[in-house]
Protein backbone atom coordinates (compact mmCIF):
# COMPACT_ATOMS: atom_id res chain seq x y z
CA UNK A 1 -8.02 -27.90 -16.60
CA UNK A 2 -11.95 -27.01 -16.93
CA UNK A 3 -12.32 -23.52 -16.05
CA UNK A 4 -14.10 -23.82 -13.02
CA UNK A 5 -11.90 -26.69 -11.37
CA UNK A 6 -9.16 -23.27 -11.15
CA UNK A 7 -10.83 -22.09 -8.35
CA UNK A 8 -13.31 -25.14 -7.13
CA UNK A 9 -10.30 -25.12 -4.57
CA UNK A 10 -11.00 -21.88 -2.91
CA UNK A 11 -14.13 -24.03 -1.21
CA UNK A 12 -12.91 -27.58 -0.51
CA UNK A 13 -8.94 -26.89 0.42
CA UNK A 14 -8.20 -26.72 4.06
CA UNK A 15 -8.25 -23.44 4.88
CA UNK A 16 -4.12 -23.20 6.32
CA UNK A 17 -2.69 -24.99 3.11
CA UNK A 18 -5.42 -22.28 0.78
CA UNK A 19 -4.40 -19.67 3.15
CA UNK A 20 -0.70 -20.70 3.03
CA UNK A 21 -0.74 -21.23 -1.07
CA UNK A 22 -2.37 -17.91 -2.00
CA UNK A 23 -0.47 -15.88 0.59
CA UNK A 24 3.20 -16.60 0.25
CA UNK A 25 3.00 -15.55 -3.15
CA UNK A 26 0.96 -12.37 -2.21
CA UNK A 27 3.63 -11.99 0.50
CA UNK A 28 6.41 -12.39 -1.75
CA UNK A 29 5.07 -10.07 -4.42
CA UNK A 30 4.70 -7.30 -2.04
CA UNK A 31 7.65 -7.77 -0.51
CA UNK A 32 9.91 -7.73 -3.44
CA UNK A 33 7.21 -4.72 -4.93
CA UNK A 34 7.93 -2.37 -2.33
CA UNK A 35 11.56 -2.90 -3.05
CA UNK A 36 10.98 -0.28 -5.69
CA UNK A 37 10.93 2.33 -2.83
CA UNK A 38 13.58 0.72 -0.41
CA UNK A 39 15.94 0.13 -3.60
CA UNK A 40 15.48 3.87 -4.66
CA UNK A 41 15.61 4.93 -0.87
CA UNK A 42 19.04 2.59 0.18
CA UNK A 43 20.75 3.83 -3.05
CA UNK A 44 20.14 7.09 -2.91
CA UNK A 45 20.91 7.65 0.44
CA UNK A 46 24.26 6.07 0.37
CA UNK A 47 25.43 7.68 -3.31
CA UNK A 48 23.41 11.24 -3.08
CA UNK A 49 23.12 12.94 0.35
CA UNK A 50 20.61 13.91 3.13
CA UNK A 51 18.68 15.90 1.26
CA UNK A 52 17.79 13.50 -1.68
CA UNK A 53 16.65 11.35 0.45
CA UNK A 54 14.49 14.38 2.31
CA UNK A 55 13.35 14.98 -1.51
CA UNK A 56 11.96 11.46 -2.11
CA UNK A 57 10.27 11.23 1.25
CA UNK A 58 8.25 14.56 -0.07
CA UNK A 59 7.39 12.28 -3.24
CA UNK A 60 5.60 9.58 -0.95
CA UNK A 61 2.30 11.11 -0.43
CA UNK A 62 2.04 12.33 -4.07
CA UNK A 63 2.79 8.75 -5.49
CA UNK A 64 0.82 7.31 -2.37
CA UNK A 65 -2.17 9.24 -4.43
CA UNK A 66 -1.07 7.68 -7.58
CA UNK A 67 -1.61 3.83 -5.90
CA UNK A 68 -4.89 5.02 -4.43
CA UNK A 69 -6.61 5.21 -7.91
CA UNK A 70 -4.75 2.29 -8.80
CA UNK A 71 -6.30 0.22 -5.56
CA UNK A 72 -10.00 2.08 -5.96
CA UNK A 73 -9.80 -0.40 -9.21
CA UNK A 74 -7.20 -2.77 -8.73
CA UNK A 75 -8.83 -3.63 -5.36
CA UNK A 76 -12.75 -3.76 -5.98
CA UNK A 77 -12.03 -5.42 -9.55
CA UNK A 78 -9.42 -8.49 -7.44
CA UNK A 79 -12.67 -8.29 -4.72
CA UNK A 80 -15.97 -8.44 -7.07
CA UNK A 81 -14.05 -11.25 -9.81
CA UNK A 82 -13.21 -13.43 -6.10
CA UNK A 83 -17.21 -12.86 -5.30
CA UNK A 84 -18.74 -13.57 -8.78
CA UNK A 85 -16.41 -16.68 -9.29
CA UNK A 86 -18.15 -17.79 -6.02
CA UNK A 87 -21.25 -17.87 -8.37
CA UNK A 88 -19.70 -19.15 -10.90
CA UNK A 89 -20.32 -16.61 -13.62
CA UNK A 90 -17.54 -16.76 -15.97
CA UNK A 91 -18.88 -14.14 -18.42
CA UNK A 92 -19.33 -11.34 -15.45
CA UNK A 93 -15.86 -12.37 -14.48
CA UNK A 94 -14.66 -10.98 -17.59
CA UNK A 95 -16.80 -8.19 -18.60
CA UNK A 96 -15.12 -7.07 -14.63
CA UNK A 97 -11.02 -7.31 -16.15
CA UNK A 98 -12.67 -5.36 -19.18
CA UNK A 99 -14.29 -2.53 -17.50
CA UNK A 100 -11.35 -2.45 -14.35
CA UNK A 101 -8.90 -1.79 -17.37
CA UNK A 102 -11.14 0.64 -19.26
CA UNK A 103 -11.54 2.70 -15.12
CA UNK A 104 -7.79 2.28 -14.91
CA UNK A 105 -7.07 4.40 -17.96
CA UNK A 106 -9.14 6.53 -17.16
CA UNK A 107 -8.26 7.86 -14.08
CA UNK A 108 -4.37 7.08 -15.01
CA UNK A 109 -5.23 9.72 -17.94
CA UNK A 110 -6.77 12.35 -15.50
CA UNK A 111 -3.69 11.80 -12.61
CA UNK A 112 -0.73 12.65 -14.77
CA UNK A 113 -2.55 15.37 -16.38
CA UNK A 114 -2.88 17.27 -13.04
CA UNK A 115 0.56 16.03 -11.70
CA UNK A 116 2.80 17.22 -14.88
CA UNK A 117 0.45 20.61 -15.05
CA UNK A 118 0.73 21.34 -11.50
CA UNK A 119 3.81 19.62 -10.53
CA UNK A 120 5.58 22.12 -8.01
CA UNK A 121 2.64 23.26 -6.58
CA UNK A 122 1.84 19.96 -5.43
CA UNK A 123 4.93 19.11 -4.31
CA UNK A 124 5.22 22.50 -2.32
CA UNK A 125 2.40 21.37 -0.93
CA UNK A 126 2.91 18.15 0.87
CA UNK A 127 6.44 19.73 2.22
CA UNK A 128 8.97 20.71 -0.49
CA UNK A 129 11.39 23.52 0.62
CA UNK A 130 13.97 24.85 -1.35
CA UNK A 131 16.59 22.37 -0.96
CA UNK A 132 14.54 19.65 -0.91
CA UNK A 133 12.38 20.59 -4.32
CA UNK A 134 14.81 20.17 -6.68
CA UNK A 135 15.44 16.13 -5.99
CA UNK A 136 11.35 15.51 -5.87
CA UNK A 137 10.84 17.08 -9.17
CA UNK A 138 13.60 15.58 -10.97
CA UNK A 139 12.32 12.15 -9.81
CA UNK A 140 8.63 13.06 -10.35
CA UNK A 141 9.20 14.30 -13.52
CA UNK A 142 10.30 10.36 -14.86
CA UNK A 143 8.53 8.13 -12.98
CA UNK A 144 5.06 9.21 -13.37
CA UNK A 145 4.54 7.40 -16.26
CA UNK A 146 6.01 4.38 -14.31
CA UNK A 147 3.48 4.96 -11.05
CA UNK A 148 0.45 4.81 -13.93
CA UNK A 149 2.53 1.20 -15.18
CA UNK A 150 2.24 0.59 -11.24
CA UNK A 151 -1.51 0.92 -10.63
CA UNK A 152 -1.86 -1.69 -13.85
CA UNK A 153 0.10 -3.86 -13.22
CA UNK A 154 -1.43 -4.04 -9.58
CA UNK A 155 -4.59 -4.28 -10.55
CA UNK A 156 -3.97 -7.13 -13.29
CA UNK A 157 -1.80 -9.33 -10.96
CA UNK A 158 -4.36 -9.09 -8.32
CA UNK A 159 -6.76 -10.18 -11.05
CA UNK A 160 -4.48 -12.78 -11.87
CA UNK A 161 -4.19 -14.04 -7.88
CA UNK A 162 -8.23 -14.04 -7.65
CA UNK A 163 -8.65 -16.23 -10.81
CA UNK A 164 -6.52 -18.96 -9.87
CA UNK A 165 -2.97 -17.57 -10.85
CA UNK A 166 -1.06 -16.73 -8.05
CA UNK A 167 2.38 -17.80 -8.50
CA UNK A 168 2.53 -16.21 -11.83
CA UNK A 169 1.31 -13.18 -10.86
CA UNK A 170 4.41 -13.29 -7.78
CA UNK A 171 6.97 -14.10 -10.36
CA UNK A 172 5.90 -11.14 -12.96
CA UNK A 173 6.20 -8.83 -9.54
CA UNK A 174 9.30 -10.30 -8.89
CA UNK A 175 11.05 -10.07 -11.92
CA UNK A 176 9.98 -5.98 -12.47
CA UNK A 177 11.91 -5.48 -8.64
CA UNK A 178 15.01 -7.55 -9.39
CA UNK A 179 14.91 -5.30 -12.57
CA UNK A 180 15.45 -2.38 -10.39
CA UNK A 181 17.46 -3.54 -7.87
CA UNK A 182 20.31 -4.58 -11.06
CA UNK A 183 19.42 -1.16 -13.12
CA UNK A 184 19.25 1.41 -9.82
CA UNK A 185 23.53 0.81 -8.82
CA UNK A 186 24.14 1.23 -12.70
CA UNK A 187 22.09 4.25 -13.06
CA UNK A 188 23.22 5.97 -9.85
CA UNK A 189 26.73 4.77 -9.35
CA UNK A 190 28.48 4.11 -12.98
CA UNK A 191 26.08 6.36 -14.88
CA UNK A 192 26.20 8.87 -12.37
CA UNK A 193 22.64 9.77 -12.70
CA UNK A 194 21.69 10.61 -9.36
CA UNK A 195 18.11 10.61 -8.30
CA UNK A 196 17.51 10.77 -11.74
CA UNK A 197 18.86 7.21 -12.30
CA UNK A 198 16.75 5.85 -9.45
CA UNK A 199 13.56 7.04 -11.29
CA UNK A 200 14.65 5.72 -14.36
CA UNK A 201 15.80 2.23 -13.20
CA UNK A 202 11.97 2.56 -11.56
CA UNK A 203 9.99 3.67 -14.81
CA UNK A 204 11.76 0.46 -16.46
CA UNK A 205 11.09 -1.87 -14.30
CA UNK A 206 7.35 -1.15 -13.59
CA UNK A 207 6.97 -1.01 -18.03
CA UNK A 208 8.62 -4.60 -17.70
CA UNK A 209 5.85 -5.63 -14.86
CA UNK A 210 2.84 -4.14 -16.93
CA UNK A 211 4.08 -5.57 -20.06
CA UNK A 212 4.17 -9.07 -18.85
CA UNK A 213 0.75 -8.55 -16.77
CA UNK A 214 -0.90 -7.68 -19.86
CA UNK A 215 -0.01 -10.19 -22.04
CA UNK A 216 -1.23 -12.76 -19.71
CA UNK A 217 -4.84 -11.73 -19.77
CA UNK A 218 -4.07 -11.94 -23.88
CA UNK A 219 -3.36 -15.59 -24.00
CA UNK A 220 -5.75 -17.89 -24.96
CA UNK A 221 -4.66 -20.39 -22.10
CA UNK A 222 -5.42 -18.00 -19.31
CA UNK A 223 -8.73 -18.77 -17.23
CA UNK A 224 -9.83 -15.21 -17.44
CA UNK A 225 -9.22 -13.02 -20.78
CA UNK A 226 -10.14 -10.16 -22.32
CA UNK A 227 -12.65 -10.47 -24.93
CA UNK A 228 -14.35 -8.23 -27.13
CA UNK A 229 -17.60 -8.29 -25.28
CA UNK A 230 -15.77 -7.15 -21.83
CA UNK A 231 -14.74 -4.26 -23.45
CA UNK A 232 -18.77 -2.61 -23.55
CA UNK A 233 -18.55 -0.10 -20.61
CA UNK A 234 -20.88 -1.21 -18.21
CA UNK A 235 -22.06 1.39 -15.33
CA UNK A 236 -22.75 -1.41 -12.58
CA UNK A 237 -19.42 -2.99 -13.07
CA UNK A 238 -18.35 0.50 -12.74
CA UNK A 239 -20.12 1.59 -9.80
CA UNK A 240 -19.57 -2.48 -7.66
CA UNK A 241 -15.89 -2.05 -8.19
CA UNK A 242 -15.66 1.45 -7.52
CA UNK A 243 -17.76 0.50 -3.96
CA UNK A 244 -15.67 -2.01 -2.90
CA UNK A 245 -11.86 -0.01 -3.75
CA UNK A 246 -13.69 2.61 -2.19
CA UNK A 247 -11.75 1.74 1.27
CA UNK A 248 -8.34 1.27 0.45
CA UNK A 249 -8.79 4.27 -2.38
CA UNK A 250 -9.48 6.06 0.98
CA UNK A 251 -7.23 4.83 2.88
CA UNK A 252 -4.53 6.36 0.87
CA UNK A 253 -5.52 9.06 0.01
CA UNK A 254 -6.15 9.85 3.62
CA UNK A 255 -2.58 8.99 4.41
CA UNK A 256 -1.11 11.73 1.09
CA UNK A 257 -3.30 14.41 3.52
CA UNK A 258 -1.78 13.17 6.60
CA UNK A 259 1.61 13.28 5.28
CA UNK A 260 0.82 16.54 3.73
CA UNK A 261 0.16 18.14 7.49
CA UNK A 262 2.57 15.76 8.46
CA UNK A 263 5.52 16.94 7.03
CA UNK A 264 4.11 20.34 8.04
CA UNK A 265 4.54 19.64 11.64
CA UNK A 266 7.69 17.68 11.02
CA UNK A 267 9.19 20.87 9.38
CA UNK A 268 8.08 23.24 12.28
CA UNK A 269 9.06 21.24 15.68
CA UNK A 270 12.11 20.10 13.50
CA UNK A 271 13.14 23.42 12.99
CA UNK A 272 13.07 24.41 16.98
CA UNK A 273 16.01 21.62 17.18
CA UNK A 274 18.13 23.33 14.92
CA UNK A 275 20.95 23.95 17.83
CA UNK A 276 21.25 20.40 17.94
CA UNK A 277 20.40 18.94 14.29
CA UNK A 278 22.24 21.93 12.27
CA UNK A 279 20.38 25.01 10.36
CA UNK A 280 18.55 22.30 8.29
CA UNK A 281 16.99 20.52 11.23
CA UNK A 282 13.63 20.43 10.00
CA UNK A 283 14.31 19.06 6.43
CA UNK A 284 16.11 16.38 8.74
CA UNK A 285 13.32 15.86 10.34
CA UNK A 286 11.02 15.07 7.04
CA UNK A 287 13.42 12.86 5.70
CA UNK A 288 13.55 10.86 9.06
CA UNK A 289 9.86 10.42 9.05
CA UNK A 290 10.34 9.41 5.30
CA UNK A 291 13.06 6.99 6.40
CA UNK A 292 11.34 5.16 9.35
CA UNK A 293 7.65 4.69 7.30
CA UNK A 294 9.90 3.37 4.49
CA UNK A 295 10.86 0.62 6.87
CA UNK A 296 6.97 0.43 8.19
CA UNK A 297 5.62 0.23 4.86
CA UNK A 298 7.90 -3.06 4.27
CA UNK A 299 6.45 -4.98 7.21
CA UNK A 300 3.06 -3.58 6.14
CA UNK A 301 3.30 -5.17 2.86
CA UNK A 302 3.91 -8.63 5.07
CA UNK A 303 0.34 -7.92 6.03
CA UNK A 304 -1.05 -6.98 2.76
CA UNK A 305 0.66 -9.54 1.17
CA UNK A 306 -1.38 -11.98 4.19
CA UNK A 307 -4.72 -9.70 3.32
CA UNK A 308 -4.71 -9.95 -0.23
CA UNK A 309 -4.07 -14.13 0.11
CA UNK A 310 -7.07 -14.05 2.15
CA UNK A 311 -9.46 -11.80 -0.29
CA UNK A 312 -10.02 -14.65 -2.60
CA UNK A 313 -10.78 -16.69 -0.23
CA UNK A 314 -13.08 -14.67 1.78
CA UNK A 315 -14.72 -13.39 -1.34
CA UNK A 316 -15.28 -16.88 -2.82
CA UNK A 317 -16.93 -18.32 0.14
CA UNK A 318 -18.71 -14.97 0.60
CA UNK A 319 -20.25 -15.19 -2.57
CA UNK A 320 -20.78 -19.00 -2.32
CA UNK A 321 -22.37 -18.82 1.46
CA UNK A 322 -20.00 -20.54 3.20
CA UNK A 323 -19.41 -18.33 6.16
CA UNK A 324 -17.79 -21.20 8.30
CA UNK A 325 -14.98 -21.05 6.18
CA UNK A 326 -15.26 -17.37 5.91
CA UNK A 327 -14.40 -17.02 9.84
CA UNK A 328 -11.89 -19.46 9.95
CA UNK A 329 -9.89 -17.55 7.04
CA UNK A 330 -10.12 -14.62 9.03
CA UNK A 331 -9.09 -15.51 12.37
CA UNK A 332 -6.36 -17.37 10.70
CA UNK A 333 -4.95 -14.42 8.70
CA UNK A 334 -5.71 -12.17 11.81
CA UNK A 335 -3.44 -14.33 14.08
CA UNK A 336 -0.51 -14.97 11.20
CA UNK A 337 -0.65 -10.82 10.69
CA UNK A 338 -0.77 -10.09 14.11
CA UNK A 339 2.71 -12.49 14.82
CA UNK A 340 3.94 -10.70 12.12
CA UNK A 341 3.70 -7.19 13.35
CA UNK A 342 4.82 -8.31 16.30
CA UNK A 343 8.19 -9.47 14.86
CA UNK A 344 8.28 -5.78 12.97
CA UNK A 345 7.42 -4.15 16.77
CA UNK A 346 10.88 -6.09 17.70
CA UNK A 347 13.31 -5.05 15.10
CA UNK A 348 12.00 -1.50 15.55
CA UNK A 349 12.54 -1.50 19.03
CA UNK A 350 16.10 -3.10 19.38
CA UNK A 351 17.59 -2.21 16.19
CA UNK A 352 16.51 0.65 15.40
CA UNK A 353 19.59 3.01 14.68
CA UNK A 354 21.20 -0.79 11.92
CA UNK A 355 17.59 -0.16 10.25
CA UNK A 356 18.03 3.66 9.48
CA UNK A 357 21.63 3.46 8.48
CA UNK A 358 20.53 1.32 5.24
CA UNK A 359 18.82 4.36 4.06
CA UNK A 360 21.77 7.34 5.66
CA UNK A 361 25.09 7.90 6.31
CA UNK A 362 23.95 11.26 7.53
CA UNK A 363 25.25 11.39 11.50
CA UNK A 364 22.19 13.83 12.41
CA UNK A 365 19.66 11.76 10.63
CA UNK A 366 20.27 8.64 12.53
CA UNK A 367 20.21 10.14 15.49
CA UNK A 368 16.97 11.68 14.87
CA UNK A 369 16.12 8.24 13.26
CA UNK A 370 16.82 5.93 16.75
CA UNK A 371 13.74 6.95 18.56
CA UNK A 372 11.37 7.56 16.12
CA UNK A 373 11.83 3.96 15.14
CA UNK A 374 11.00 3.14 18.19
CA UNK A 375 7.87 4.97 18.54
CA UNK A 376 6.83 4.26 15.11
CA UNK A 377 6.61 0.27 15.25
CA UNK A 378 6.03 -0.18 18.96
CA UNK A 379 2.44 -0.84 17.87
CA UNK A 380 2.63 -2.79 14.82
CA UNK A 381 1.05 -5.79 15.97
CA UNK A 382 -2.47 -3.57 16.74
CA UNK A 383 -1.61 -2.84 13.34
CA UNK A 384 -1.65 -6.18 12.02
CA UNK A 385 -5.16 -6.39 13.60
CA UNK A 386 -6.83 -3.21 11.93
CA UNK A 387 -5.25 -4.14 8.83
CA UNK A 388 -6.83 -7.17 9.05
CA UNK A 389 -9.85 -6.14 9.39
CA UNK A 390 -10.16 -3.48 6.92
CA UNK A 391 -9.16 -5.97 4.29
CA UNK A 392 -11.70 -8.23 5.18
CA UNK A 393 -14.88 -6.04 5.26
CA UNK A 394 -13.56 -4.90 0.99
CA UNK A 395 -13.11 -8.55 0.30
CA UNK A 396 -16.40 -9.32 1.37
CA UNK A 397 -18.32 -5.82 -0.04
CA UNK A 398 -18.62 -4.35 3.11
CA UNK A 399 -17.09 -0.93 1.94
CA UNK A 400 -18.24 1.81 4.76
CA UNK A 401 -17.29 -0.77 7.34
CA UNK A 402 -14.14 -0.97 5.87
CA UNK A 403 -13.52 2.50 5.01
CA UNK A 404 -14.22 3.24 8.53
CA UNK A 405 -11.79 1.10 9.37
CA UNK A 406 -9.29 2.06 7.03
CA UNK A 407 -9.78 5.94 8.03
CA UNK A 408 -9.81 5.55 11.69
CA UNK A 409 -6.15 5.37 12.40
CA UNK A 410 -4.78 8.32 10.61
CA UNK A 411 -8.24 10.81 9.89
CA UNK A 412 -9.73 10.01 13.14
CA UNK A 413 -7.04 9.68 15.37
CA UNK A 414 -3.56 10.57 14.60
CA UNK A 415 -4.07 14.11 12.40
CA UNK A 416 -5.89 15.59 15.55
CA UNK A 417 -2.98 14.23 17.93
CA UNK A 418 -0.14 15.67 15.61
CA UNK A 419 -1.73 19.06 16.31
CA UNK A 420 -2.90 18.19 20.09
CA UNK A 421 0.23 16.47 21.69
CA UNK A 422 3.54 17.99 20.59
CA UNK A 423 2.49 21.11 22.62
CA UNK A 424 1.47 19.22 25.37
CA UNK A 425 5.13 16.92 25.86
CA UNK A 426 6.77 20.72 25.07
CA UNK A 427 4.82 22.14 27.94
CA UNK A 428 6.08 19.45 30.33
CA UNK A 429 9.77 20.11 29.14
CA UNK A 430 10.31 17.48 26.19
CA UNK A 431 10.66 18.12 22.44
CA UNK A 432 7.90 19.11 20.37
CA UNK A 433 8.87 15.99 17.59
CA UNK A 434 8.66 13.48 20.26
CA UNK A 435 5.10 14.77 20.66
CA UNK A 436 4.48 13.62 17.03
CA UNK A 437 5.89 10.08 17.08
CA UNK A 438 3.75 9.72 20.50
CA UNK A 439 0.61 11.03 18.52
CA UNK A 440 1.91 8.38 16.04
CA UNK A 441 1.67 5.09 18.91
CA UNK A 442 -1.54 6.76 20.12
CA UNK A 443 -3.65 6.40 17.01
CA UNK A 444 -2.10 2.70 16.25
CA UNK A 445 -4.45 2.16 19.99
CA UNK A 446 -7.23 3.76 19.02
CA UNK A 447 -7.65 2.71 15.57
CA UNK A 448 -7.05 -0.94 16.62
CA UNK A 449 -10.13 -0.03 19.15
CA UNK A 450 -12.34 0.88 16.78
CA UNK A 451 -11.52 -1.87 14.28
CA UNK A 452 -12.35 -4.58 17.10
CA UNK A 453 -15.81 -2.66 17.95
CA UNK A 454 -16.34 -3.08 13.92
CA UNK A 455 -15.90 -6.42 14.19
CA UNK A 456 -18.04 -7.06 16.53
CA UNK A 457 -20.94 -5.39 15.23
CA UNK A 458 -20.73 -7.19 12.01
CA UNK A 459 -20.11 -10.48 13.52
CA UNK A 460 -23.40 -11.62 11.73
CA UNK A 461 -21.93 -12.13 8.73
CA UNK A 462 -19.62 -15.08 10.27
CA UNK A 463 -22.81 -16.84 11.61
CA UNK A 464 -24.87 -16.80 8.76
CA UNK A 465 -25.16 -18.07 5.24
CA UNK A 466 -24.62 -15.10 3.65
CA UNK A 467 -25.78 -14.32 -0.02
CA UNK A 468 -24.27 -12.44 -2.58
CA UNK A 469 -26.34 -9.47 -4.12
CA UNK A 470 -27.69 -9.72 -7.59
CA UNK A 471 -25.56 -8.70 -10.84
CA UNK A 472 -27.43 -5.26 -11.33
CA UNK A 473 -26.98 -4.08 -7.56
């Protein structure tokens, strides 16, 4: 196959079956990625205790900071290769999977520095008591080196899906998670390992995933390859990728500080339930938060997976000016994300206490679990929107719009309300944690808000011929 002919598709396909082809592997790989997490969180809840599980939930934010880096490159490299492709420049295309590997070290490098020097400290901060400090070091302690494994193999298989490879890039995704879904029983249940087999079976499986993501971009057959000229550092590459994972880099770090306060909250109104919950009420509480966005963050990587079929796409037409196709591949993925948060909104909402008891046994737990689920997904398909949205503005290098986006729902709107409404539904007689999942459903409205009045005020870019911006910009 000539080079180009990989991805001459991405601007003559009908824009369901390119949608449909490049996102069920992007849905599948996400899916079966954040089985990592759900593994870890399902078999250490039902061979450990409460408290493990309240430990890993503290671990969230700290490895959510971890995938940030890993998406400021992984991200704006997958975006800018989709865009220059558009323009057919095959040497740019590769001096970008140079320079995204040579950023991806680097900040890897930096990361685990600071997280194995300052370890407790950072884990105190985003939550950690006592009880609960002892299972989020032992974990943290082994699969660092896997989260750096993560954020390359993430950024390589994205590279993969934007050069015309996206099956392969699924099946390498797929193959690290079954990994660790065979390895995390062994480790935890015949090894007896604990929470320290679940971080093990983890750091394997991610070295498997980088491994075969690597050696990919080494073979002579693949479209895209690393060469010895795309290893020159190049400060524009630097600075267009860095632009563009600017949003989702953002976006999670955002989230590590709202989990951070979070937890805070969590801990405090938790606590003031203790004649109900037990002595260890608000630890409960932390690990029921951890337990319900555990369950969120696997119908959110439905959407991704949807959002990161569409960047190609939207990039490649973006770059090649062909913004009819570049609205119809966003209304599509809008209304396909939307139906799917919708179908996340209804498990939530009538099965709520089945969902939590895959990750607890603990009586207490689920009960504290029931409603929260509730709250928490009632406004997932709004969710499905911003999402949407956010993903669109990166893939076509609109980064403040989509930073804005990306920040609204948890900066703007819900770490104010975690601090504004609990007192409020405790002053009219109910419990302070309700307070904080309502803050939860009222800044999944708001941010969806915002995101449509974004949209609307760049709708210019789906009327126009649009042109990309020159090499050195």
């Amino acid at each position: 196959m000539n080079e180009l002919d990989r991805t001459k598709e991405l601007e003559t396909k009908g824009i369901g079956a390119l949608l449909l082809a490049y996102a069920l592997p992007s849905v599948i790989s996400q899916v079966i990625a954040s089985i990592y997490n759900i593994a870890d969180r399902i078999f250490i809840g039902q061979g450990v205790d409460a408290m493990a599980i309240a430990g890993l939930a503290i671990t969230l934010p700290v490895m959510n900071i971890i995938h940030a880096f890993g998406s400021l490159v992984g991200a704006g490299s997958a975006a800018r290769m989709s865009i220059v492709l558009g323009k057919k420049d095959i040497n740019w295309a590769e001096n970008i999977l140079g320079n995204s590997l040579l950023l991806t070290f680097f900040f890897g490098a930096i990361f685990l520095s600071i997280c194995y020097g300052f370890l407790d400290g950072i884990l105190g901060l985003f939550g950690a008591s006592e009880l609960t400090l002892q299972y989020a070091r032992t974990y943290m302690l082994i699969v660092l080196p896997g989260m750096f494994l993560t954020t390359l193999t993430f950024n390589l298989t994205g590279l993969m899906r934007a050069t015309g490879y996206p099956v392969k890039s699924m099946f390498i995704l797929v193959g690290g998670a079954v990994l660790n879904m065979i390895l995390d029983p062994i480790f935890i249940f015949v090894c007896h390992w604990g929470i320290a087999g679940a971080a093990w079976a983890t750091t394997i499986s991610m070295a498997s995933t980088a491994v075969a993501a690597i050696i990919h971009f080494c073979k002579k057959s693949s479209f895209i390859r690393f060469r010895r000229h795309a290893w020159k550092p190049r400060f524009y590459i630097f600075k267009n990728i860095l632009l563009i994972g600017i949003s989702p880099f953002s976006m999670n770090v955002a989230a590590s500080a709202v989990v951070a306060m979070l937890n805070s909250q969590l801990l405090r109104y938790g606590a003031e339930l203790s004649g109900v919950y037990g002595e260890h009420a608000g630890d409960l509480a932390v690990g029921t938060y951890g337990v319900c966005n555990t369950f969120c963050s696997f119908i959110v990587m439905f959407i991704i997976g949807i959002c990161q079929g569409m960047q190609p796409i939207a990039g490649y037409n973006y770059g090649a000016g062909h913004s009819d196709r570049l609205k119809g591949v966003l209304i599509l993925a809008t209304k396909v994300n939307v139906l799917v948060g919708s179908v996340g909104a209804f498990l939530g909402l009538v099965f709520p206490t089945a969902l939590a008891s895959m990750f607890t046994r603990d009586v207490n737990m689920l009960q504290m679990c029931t409603p929260a689920m509730r709250y928490m997904l009632v406004m997932f398909p709004l969710i499905g929107f911003t999402i949407t949205n956010s993903h669109f503005f990166q893939s076509i290098d609109k980064p403040w719009v989509a930073i804005t986006t990306s920040l609204s729902r948890q900066v703007l709107f819900l770490l104010p309300m975690i601090y504004i409404i609990p007192p409020i539904v405790a002053a009219l007689g109910g419990q302070g944690l309700t307070g904080i999942w309502i803050s939860v459903v009222i800044s999944d409205i708001m941010g969806a808000l915002l995101a449509a009045i974004l949209l609307y005020s760049q709708r210019y870019v789906l009327k126009n011929n649009v042109t990309l911006r020159t090499e050195n910009n």
